[in-house]
Protein backbone atom coordinates (compact mmCIF):
# COMPACT_ATOMS: atom_id res chain seq x y z
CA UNK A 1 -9.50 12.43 -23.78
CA UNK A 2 -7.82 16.07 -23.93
CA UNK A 3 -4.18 15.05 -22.91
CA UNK A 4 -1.32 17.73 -22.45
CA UNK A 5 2.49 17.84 -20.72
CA UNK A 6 4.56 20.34 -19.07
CA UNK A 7 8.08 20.46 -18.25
CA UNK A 8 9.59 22.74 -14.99
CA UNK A 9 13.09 21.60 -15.22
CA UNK A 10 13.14 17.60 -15.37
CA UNK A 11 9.59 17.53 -13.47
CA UNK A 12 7.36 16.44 -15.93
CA UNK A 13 3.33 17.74 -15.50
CA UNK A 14 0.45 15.39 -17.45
CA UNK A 15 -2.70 16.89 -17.24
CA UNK A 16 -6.30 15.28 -18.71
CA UNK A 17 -9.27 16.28 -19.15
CA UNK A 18 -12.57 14.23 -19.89
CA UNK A 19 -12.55 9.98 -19.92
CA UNK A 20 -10.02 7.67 -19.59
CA UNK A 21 -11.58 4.44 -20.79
CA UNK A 22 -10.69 1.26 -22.76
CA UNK A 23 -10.39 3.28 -25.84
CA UNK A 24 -8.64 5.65 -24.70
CA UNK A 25 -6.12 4.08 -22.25
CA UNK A 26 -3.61 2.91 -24.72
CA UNK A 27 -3.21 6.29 -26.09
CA UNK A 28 -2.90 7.56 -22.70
CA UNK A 29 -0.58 4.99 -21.71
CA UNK A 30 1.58 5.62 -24.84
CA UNK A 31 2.19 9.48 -24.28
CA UNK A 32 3.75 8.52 -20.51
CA UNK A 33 5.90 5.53 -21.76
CA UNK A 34 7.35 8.40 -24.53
CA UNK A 35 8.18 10.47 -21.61
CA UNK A 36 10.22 7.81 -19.84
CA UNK A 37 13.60 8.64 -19.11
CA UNK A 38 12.90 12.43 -19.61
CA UNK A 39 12.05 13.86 -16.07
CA UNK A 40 12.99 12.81 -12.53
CA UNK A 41 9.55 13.48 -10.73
CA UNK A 42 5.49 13.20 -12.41
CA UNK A 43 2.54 14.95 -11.29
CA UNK A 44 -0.72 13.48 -12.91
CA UNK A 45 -3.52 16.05 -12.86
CA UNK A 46 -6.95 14.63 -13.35
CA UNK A 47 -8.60 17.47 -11.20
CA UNK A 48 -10.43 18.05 -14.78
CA UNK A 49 -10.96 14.50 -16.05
CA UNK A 50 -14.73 13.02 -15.34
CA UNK A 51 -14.00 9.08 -15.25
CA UNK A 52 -11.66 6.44 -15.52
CA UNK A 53 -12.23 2.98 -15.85
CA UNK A 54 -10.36 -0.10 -15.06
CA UNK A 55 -8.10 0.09 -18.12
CA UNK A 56 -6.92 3.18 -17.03
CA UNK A 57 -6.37 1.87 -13.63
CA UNK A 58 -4.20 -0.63 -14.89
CA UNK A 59 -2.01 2.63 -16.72
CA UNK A 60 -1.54 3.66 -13.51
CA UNK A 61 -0.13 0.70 -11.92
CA UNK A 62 2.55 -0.03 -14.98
CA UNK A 63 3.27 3.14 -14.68
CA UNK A 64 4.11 3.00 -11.00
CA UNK A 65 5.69 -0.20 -11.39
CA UNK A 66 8.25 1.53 -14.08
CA UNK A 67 9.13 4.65 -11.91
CA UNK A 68 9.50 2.29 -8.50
CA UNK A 69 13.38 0.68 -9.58
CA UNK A 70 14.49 4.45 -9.85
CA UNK A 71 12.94 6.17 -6.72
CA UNK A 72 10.75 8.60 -9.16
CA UNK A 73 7.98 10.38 -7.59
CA UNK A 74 4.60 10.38 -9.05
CA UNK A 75 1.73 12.26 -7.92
CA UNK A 76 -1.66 12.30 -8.32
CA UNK A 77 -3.90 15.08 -7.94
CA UNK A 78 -7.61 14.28 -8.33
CA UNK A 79 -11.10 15.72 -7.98
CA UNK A 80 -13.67 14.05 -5.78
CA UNK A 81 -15.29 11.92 -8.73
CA UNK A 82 -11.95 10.58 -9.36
CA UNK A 83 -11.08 10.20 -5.81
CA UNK A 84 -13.64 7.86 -4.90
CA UNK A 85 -12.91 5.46 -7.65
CA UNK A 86 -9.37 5.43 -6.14
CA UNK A 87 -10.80 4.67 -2.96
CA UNK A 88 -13.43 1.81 -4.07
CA UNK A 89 -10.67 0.24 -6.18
CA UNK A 90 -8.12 0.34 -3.01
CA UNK A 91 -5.75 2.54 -4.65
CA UNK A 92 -5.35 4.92 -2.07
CA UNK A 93 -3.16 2.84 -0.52
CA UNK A 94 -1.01 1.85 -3.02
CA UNK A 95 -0.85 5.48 -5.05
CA UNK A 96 0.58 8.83 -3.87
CA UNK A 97 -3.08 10.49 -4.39
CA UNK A 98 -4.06 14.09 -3.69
């Protein structure tokens, strides 16, 4: 997992490349929970990354479930690999994906 950030004012860019797996979801989960409290809006880019499994699913969710009590916007761009593992797992509907 290639793993990078970039600030525009307090929006806060994450952008990954390759797999998001169970080995590598903790470490991905760790470098957004660092970030907490820093920006006012996300953008995950995984227009690069080639899978994701369940555990990083789950990142996503925590994730949302953190930024939902103070209104912050994520987003999630994606590529179509990506994109229809959203849409199998259902989270289309439950994740602001692009």
């Amino acid at each position: 997992m290639d793993i990078t950030k970039n600030y525009e004012e307090k929006e806060l860019t994450i952008s990954v490349k390759d797999r998001i797996d169970t080995v590598t979801a903790p470490d991905f989960e760790n470098f957004i929970m660092d970030e907490m409290g820093n920006f006012d809006s996300l953008i995950i880019d995984f227009k690069e990354l080639e899978y994701i499994s369940s555990a990083g699913l789950r990142v996503l969710i925590v994730v949302q479930k953190k930024l939902k009590p103070d209104d912050i916007p994520c987003v999630i761009y994606v590529n179509d690999t990506i994109k229809e593992i959203f849409l199998m797992a259902g989270f289309d509907k439950i994740l602001n994906i692009q």
